[in-house]
N, C-alpha and C. Protein backbone atom coordinates (compact mmCIF):
# COMPACT_ATOMS: atom_id res chain seq x y z
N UNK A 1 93.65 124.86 103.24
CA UNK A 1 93.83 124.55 104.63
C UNK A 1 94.90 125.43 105.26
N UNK A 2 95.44 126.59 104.54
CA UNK A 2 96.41 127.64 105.04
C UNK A 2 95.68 128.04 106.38
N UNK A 3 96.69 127.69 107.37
CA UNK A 3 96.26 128.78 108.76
C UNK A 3 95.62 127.73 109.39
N UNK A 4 95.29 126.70 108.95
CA UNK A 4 94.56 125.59 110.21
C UNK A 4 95.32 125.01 110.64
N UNK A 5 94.82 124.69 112.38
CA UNK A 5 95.98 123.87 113.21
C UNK A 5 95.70 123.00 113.33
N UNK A 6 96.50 121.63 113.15
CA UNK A 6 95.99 120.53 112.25
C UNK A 6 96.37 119.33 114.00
N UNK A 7 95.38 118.82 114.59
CA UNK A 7 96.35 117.64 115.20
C UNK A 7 97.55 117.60 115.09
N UNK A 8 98.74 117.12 116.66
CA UNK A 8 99.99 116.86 115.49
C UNK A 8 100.00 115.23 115.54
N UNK A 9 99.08 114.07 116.16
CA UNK A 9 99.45 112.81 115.89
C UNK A 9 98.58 112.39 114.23
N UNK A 10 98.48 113.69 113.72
CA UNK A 10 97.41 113.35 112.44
C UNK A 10 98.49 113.55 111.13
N UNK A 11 98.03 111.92 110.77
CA UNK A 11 98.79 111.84 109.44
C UNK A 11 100.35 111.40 109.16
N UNK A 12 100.80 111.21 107.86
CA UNK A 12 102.08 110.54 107.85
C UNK A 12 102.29 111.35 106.10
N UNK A 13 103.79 111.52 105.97
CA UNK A 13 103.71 112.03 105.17
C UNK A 13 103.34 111.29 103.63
N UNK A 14 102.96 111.96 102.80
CA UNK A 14 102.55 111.32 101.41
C UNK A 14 101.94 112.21 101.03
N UNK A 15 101.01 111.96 99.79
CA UNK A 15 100.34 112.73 99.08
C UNK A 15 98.78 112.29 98.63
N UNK A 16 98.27 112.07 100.08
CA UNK A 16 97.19 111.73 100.24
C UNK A 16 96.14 113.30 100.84
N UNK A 17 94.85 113.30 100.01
CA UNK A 17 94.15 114.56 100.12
C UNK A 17 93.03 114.30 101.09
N UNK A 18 92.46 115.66 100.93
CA UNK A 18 91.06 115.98 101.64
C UNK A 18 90.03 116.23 100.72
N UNK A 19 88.71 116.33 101.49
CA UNK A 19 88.01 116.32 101.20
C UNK A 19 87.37 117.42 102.08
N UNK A 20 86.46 118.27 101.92
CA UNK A 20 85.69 119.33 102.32
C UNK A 20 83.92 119.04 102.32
N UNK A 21 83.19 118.77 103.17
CA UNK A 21 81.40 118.71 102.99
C UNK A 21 81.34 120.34 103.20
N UNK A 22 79.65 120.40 102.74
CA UNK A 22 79.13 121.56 102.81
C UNK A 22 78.84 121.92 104.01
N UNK A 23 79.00 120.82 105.44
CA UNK A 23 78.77 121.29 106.45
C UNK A 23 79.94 122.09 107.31
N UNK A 24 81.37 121.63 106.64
CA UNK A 24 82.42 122.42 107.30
C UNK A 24 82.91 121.23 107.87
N UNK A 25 82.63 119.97 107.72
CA UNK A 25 84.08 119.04 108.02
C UNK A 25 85.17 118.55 106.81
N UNK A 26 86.22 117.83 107.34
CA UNK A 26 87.11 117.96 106.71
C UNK A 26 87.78 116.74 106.97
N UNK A 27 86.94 115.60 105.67
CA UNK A 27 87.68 114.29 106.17
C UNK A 27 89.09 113.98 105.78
N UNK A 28 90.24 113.41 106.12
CA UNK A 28 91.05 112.85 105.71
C UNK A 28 92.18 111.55 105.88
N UNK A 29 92.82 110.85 105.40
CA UNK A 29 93.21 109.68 105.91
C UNK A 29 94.42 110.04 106.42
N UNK A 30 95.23 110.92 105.55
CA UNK A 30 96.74 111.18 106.05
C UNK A 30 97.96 110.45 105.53
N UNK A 31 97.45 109.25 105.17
CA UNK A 31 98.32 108.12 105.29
C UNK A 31 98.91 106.96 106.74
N UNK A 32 98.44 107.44 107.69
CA UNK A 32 98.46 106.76 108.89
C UNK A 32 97.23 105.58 109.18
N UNK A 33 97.17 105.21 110.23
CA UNK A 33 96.09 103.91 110.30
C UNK A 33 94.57 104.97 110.82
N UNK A 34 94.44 105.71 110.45
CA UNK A 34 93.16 106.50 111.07
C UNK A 34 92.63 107.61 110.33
N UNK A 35 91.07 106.94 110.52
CA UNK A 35 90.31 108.15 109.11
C UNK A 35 90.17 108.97 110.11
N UNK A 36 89.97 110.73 110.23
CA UNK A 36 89.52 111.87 110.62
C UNK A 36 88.44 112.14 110.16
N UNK A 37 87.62 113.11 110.93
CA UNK A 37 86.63 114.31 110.62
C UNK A 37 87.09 115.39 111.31
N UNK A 38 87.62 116.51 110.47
CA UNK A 38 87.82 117.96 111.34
C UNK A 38 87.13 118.91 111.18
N UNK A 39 86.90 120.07 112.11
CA UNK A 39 86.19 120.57 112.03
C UNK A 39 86.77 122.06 110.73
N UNK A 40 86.26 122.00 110.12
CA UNK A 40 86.62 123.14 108.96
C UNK A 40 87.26 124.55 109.73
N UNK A 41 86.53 125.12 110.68
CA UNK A 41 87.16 126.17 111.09
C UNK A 41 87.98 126.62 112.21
N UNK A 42 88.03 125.34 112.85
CA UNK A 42 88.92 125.12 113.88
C UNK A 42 90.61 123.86 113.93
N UNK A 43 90.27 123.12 112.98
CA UNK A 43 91.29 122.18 113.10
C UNK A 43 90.37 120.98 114.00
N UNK A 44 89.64 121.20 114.75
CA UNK A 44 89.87 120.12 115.79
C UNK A 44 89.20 118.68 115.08
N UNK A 45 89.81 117.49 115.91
CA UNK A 45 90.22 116.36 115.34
C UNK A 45 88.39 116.32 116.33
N UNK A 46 87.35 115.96 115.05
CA UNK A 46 85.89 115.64 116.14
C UNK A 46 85.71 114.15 116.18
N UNK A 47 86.22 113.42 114.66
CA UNK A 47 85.76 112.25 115.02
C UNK A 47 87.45 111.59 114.03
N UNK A 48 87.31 110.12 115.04
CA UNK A 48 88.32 109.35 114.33
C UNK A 48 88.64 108.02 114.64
N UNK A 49 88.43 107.00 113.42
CA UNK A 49 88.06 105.85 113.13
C UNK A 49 89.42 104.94 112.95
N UNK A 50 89.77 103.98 113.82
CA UNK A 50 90.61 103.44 113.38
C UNK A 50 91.04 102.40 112.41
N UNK A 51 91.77 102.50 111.22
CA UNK A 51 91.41 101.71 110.28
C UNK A 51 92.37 100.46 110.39
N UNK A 52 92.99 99.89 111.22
CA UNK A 52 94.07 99.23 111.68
C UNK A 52 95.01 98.94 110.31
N UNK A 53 94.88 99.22 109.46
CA UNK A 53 96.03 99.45 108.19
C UNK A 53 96.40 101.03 107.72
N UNK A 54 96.85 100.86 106.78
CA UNK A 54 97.00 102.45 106.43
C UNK A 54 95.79 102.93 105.79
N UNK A 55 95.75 104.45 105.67
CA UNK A 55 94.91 104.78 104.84
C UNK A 55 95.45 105.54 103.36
N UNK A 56 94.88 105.41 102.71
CA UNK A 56 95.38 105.89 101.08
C UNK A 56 94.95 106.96 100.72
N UNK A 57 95.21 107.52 99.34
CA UNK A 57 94.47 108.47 98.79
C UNK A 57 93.48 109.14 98.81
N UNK A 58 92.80 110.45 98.41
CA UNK A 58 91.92 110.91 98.22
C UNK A 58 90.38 110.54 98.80
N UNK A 59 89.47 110.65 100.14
CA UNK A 59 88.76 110.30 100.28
C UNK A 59 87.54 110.90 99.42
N UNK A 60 86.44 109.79 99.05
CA UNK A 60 85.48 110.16 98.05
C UNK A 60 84.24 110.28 99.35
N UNK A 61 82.98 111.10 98.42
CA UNK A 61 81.83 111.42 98.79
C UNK A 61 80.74 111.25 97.72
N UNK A 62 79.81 110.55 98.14
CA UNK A 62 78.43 110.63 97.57
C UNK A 62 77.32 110.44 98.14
N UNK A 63 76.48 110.35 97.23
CA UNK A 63 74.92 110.29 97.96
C UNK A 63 74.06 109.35 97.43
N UNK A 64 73.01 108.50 98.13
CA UNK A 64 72.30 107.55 97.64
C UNK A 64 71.13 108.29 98.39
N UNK A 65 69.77 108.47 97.78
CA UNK A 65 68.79 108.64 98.27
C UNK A 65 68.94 109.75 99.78
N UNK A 66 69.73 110.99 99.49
CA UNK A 66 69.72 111.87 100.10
C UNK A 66 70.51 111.51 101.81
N UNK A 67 70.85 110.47 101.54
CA UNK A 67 71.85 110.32 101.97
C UNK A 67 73.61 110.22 102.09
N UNK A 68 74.39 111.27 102.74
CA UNK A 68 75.60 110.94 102.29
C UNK A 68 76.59 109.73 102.83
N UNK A 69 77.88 109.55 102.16
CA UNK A 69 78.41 108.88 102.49
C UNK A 69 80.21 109.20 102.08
N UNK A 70 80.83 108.75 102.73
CA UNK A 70 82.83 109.39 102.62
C UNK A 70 83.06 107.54 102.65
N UNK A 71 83.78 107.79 101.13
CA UNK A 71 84.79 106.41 101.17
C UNK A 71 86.58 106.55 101.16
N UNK A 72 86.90 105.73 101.70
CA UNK A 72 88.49 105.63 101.98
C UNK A 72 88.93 104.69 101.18
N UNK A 73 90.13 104.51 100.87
CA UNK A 73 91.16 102.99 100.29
C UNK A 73 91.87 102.89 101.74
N UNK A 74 91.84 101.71 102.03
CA UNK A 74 92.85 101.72 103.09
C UNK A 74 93.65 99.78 102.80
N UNK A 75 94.86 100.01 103.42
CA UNK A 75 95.76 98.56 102.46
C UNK A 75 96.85 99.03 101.77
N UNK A 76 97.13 98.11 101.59
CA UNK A 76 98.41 98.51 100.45
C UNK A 76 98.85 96.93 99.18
N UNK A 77 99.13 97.08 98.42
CA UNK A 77 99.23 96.31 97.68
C UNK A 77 98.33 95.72 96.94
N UNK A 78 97.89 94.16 97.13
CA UNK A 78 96.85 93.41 96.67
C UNK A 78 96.07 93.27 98.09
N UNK A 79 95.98 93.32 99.32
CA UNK A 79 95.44 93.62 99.83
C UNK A 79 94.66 94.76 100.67
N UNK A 80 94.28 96.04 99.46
CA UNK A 80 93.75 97.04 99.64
C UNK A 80 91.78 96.66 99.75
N UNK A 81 91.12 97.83 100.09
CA UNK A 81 89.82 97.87 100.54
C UNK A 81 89.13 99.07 100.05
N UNK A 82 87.91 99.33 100.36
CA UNK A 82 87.42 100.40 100.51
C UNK A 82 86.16 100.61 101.66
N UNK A 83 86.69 101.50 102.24
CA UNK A 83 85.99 101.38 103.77
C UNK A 83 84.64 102.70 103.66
N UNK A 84 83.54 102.38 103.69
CA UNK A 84 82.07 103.61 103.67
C UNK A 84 81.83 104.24 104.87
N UNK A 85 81.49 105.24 105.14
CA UNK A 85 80.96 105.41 106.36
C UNK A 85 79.84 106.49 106.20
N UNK A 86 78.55 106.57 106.79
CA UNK A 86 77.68 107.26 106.32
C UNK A 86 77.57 108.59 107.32
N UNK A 87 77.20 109.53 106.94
CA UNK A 87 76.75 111.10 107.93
C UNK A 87 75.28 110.73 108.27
């Protein structure tokens, strides 16, 4: 992500990652209350979901029947989650 201009209300610090699709977005949680989609070659913030808690670690990707899907952790403690959202 060297050289991309990132939102600046995006994210909180920690050591929470991204994720990259083959289409050129670029989901991530940040650690703040809001999942992203950016656009891979621009930075820009296209879509963003509010998760009214924090968001956690590493967002995942898979596919069911050629369909994809990006999961989040969002919570903290014993009251953590995992939130789906499909493309």
């Amino acid at each position: 992500m060297k050289g991309l201009k990132l939102p600046a209300q995006f994210g909180a610090v920690g050591t929470n990652g991204t994720i990259v699709t083959r289409g050129g977005l670029v989901f991530a949680g940040g650690g703040d209350t809001a999942f992203h989609a950016l656009d891979e070659l621009t930075g820009k913030d296209l879509w963003r979901f509010d998760t009214v808690v924090r968001t956690g670690g590493t967002p995942m990707s898979y596919m069911i029947n050629g369909k994809q899907y990006i999961v989040i952790a969002v919570g903290v403690g014993d009251q953590c989650s995992l939130m789906a959202f499909s493309l």
